[in-house]
C-alpha atoms as a PDB file:
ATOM      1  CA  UNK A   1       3.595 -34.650   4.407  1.00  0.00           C
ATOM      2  CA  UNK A   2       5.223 -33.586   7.387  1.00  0.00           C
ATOM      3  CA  UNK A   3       5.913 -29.643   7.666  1.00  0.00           C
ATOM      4  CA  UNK A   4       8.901 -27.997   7.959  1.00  0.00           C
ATOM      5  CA  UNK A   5      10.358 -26.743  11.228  1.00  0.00           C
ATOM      6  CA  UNK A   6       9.478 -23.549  12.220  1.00  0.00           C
ATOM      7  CA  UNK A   7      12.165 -21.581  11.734  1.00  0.00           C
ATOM      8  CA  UNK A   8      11.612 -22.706   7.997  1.00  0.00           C
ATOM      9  CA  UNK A   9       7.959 -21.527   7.719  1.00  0.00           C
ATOM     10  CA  UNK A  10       8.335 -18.276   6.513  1.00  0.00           C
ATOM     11  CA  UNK A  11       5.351 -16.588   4.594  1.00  0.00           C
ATOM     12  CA  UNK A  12       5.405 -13.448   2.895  1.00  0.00           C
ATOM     13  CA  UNK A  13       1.674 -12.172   2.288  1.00  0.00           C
ATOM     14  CA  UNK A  14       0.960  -9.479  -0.307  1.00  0.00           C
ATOM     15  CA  UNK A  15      -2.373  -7.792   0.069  1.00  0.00           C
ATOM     16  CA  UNK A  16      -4.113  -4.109  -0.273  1.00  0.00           C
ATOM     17  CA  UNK A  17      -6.720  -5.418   1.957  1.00  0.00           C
ATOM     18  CA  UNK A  18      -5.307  -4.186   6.072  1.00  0.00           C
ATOM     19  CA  UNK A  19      -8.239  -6.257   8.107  1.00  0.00           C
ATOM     20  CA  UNK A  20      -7.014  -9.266   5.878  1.00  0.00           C
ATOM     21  CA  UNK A  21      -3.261  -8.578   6.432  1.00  0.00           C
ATOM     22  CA  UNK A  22      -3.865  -8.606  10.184  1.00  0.00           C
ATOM     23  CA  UNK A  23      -6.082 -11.659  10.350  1.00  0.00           C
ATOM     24  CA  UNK A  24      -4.283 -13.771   7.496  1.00  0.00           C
ATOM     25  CA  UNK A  25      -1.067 -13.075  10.378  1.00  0.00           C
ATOM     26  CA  UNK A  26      -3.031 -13.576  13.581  1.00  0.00           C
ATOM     27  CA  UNK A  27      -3.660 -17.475  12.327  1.00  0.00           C
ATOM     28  CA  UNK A  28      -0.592 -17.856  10.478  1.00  0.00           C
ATOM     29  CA  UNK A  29       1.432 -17.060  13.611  1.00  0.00           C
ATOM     30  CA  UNK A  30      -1.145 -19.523  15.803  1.00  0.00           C
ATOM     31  CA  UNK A  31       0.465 -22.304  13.368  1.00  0.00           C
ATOM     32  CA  UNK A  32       3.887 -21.520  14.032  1.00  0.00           C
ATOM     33  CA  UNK A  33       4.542 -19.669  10.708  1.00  0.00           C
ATOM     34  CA  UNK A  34       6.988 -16.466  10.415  1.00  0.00           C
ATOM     35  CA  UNK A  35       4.497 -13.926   8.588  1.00  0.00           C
ATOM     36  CA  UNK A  36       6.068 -11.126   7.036  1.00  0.00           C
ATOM     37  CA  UNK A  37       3.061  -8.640   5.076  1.00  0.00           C
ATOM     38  CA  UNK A  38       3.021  -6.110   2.722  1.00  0.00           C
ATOM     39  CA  UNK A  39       0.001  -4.202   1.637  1.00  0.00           C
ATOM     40  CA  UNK A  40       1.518  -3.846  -1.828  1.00  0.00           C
ATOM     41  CA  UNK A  41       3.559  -5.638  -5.023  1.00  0.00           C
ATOM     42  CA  UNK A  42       5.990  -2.847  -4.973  1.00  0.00           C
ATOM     43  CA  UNK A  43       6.754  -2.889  -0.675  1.00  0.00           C
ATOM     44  CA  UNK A  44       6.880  -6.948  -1.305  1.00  0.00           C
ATOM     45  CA  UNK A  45      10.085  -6.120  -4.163  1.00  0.00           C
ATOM     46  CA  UNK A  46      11.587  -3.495  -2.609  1.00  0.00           C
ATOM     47  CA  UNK A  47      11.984  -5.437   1.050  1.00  0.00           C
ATOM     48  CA  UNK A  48      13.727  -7.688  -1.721  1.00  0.00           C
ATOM     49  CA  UNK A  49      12.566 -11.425  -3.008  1.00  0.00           C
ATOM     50  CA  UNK A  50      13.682 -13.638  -0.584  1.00  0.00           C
ATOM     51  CA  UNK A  51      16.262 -16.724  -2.158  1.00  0.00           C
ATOM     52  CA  UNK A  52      15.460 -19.074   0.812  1.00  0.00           C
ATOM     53  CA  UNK A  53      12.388 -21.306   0.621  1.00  0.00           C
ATOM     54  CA  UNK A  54       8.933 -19.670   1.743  1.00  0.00           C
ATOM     55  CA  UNK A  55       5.865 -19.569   0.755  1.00  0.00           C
ATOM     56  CA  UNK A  56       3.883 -16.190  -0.867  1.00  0.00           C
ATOM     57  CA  UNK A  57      -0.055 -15.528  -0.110  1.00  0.00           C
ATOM     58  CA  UNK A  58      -0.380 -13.290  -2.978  1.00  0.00           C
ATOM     59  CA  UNK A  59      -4.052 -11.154  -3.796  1.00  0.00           C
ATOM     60  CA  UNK A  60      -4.830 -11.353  -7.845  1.00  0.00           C
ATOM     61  CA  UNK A  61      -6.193  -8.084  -8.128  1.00  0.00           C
ATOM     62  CA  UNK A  62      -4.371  -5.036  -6.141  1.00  0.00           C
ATOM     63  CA  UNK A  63      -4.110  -1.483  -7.869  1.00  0.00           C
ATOM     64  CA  UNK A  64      -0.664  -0.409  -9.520  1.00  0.00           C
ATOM     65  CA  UNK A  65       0.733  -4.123  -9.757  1.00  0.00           C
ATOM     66  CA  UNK A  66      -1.232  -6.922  -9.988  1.00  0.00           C
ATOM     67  CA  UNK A  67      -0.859 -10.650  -8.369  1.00  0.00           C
ATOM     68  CA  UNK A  68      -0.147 -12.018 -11.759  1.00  0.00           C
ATOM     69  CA  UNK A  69       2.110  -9.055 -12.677  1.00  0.00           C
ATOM     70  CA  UNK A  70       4.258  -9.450  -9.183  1.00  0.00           C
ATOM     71  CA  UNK A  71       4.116 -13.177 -10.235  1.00  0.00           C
ATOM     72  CA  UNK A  72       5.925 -12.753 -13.632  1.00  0.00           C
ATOM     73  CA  UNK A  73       8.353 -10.520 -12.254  1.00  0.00           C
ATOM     74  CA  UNK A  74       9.188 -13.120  -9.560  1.00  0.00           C
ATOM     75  CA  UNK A  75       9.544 -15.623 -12.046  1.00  0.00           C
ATOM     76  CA  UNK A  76      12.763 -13.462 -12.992  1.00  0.00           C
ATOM     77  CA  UNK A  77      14.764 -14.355 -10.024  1.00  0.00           C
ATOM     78  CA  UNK A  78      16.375 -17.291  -8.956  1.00  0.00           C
ATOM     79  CA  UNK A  79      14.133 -17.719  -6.159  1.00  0.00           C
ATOM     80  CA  UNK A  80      12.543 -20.750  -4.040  1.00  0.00           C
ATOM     81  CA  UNK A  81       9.568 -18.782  -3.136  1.00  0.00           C
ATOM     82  CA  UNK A  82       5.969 -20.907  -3.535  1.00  0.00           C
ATOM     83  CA  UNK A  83       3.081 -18.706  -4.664  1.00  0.00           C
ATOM     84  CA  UNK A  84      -0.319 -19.637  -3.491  1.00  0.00           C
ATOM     85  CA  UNK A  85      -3.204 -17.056  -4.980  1.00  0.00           C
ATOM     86  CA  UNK A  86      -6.001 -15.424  -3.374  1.00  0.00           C
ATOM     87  CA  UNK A  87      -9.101 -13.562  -4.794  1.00  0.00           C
ATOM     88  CA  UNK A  88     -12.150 -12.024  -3.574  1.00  0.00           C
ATOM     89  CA  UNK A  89     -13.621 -12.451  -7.146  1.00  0.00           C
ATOM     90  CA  UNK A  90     -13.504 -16.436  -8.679  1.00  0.00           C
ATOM     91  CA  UNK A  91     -11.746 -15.041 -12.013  1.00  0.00           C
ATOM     92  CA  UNK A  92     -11.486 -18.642 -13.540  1.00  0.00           C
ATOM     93  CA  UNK A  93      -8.871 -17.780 -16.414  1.00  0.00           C
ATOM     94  CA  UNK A  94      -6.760 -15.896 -13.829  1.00  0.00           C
ATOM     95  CA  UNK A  95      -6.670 -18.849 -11.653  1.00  0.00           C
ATOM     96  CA  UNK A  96      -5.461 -20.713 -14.747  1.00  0.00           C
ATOM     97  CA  UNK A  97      -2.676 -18.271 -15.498  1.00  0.00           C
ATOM     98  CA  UNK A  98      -1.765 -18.477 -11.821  1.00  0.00           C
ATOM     99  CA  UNK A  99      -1.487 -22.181 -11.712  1.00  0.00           C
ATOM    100  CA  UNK A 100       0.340 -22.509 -15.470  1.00  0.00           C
ATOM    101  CA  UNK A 101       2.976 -20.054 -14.240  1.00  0.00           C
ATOM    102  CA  UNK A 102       3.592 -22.517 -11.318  1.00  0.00           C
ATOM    103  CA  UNK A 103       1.391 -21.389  -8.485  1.00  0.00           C
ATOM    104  CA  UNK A 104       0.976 -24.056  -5.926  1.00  0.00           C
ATOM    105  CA  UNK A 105      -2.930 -23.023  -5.069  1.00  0.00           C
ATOM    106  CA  UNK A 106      -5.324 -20.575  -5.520  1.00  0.00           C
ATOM    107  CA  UNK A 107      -8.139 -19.870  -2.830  1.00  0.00           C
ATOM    108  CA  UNK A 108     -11.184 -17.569  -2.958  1.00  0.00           C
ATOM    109  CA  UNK A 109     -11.846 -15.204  -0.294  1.00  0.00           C
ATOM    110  CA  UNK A 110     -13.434 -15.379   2.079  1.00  0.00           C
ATOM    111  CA  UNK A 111     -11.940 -18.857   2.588  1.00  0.00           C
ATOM    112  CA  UNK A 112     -11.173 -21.370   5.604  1.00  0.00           C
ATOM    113  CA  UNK A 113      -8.407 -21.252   7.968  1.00  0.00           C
ATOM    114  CA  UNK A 114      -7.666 -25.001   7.445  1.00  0.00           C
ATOM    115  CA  UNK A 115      -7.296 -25.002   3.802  1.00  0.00           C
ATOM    116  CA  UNK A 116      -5.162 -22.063   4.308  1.00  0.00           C
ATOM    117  CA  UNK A 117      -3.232 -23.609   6.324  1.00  0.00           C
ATOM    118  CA  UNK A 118      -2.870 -26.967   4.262  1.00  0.00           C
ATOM    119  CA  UNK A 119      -2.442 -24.617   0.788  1.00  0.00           C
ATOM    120  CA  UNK A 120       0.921 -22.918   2.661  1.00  0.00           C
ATOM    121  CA  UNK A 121       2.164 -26.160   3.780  1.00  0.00           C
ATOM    122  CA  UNK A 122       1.877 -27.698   0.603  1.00  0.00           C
ATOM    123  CA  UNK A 123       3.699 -24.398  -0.840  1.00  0.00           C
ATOM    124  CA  UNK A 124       6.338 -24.555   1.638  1.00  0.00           C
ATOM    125  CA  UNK A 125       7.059 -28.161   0.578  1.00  0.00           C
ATOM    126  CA  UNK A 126       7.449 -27.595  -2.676  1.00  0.00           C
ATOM    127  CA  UNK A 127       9.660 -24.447  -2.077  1.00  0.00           C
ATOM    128  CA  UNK A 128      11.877 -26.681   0.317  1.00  0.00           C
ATOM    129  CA  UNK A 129      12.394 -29.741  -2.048  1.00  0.00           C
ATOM    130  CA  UNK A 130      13.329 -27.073  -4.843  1.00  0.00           C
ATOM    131  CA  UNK A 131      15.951 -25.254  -2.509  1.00  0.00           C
ATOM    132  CA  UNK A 132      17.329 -28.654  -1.492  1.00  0.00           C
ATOM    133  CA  UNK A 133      17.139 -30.101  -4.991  1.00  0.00           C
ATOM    134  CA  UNK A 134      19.291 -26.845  -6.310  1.00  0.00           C
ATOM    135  CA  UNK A 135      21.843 -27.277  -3.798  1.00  0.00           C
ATOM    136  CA  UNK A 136      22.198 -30.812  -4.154  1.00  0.00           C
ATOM    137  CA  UNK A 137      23.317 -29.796  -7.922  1.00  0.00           C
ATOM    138  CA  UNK A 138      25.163 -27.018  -7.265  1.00  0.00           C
ATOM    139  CA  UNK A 139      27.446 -29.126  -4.809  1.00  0.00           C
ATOM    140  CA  UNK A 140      27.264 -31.673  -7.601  1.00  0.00           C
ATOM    141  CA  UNK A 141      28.537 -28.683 -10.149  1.00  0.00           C
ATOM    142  CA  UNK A 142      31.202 -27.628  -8.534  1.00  0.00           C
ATOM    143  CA  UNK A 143      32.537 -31.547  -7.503  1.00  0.00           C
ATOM    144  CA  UNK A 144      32.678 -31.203 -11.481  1.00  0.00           C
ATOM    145  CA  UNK A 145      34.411 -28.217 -12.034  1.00  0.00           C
ATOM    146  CA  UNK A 146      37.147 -29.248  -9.415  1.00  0.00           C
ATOM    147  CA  UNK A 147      38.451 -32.133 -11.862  1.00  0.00           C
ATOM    148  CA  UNK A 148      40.786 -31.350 -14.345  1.00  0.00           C
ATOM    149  CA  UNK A 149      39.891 -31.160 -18.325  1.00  0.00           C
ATOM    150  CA  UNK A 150      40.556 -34.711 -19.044  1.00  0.00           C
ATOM    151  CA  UNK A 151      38.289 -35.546 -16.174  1.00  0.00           C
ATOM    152  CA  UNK A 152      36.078 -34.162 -17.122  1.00  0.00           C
ATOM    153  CA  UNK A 153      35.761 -35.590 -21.136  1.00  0.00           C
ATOM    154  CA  UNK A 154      35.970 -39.087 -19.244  1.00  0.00           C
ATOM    155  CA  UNK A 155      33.057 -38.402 -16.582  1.00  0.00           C
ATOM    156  CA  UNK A 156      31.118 -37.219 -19.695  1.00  0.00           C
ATOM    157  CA  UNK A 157      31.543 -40.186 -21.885  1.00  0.00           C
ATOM    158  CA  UNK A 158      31.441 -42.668 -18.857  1.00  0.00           C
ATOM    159  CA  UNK A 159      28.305 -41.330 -17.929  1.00  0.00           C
ATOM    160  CA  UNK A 160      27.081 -41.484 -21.117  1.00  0.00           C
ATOM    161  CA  UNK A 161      27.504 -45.449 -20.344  1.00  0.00           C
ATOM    162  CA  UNK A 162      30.666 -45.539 -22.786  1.00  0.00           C
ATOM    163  CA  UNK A 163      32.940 -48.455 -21.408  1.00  0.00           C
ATOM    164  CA  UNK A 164      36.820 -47.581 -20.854  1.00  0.00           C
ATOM    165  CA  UNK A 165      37.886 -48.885 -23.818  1.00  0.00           C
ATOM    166  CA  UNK A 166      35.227 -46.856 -25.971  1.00  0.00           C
ATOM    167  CA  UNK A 167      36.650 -44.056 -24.052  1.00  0.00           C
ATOM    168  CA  UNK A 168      40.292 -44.786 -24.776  1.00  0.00           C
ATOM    169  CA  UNK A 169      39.613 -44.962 -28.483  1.00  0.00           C
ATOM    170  CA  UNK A 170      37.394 -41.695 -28.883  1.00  0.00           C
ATOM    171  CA  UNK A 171      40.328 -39.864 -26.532  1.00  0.00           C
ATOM    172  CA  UNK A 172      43.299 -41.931 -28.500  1.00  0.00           C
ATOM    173  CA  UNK A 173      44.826 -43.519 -25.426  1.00  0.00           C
ATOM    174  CA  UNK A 174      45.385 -46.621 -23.486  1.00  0.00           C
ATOM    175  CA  UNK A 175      42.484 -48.231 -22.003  1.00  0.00           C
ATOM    176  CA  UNK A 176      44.663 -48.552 -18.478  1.00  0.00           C
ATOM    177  CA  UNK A 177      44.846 -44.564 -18.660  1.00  0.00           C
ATOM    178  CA  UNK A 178      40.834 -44.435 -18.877  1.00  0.00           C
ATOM    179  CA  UNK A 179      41.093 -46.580 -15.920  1.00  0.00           C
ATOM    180  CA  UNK A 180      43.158 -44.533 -13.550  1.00  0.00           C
ATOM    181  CA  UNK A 181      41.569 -41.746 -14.469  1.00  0.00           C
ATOM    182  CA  UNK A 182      38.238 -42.744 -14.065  1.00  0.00           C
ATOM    183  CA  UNK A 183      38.660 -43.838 -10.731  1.00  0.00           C
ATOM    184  CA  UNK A 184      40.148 -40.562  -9.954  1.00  0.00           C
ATOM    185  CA  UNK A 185      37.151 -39.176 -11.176  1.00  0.00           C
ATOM    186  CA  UNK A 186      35.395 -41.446  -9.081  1.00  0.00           C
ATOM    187  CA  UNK A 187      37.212 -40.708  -5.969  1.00  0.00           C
ATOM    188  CA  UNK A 188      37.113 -36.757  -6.494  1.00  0.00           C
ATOM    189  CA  UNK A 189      33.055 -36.835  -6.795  1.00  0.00           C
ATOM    190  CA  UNK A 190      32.327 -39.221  -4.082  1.00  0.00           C
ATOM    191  CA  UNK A 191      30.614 -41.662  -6.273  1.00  0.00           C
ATOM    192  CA  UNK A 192      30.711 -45.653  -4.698  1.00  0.00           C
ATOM    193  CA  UNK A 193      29.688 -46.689  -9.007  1.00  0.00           C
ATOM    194  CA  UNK A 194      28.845 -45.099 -12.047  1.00  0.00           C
END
């Protein structure tokens, strides 16, 4: 897995713990990564959750808000962001939590540099191939809204594998009207076949 360039490695890391903040930043940025910190849940929200891919280092346990709390509230937005977890204390049922809500990884302190490293790029995947895949379908959405109504019913039914003459009977018209509409259909998405 190749990572992504470095104007698209952007981590946001969430921590109480200063000496952490500053050393968790001094090797990010040695990998090429933009490192934004936050020494609490509430700075991380009200700097805003980012809707661009990146990657959050997030503590479990920090007073006010916790890592699973900040988590949940995340969850909320339509966001790319990648959570990996971080603990001082191996809290094996937290680490579940963490991963069931979709955390990428979860790494107890104090823990290498290198897996780290490989637990953000492995986030930062993930939060790139969601981003892409999202607007990939929201091209593909509005390719759909641009047809008219009666496009639309024979996209539907032609992608439900329905041939034009199945389509023609369940819209009560010729089967030559399916087929000029269907390749207009066709035409206005882009598509080479159904």
């Amino acid at each position: 897995m190749e990572p992504p360039e470095t104007t698209e490695k952007t981590v946001h890391v969430v921590d109480d713990d200063a000496n952490l903040l500053r050393a968790v930043s001094r090797l990010l940025r040695s990998h090429g990564y933009a490192v934004k910190t936050y020494s609490s849940a509430s700075d991380f929200l009200s700097s805003g959750v980012p809707a661009g891919p990146a990657c959050l280092l997030l503590d479990l346990n920090m007073p006010v808000m916790t890592g699973l709390e900040l988590q949940q509230v995340i969850s909320d937005f339509q966001s790319h962001l990648s959570i990996v977890f971080i603990s001082g204390q191996g809290d094996l049922p937290a680490a579940i939590r963490a991963m069931k809500a979709g955390a990428v990884d979860f790494l107890t302190k104090p823990f290498e540099g290198d897996a780290l490293v490989a637990a953000i790029d492995s986030a930062l995947h993930r939060s790139h191939a969601a981003h892409t895949s999202d607007d990939a379908l929201q091209k593909d959405w509005e390719l759909f809204q641009s047809l008219s109504g009666r496009e639309r019913q024979v996209c539907l039914f032609f992608a439900q594998g329905m041939l034009n003459k199945q389509i023609a009977a369940e819209l009560g018209t010729a089967e030559r009207t399916i087929k000029a509409q269907r390749g207009s259909v066709m035409r206005k998405l882009g598509a080479d076949s159904a």
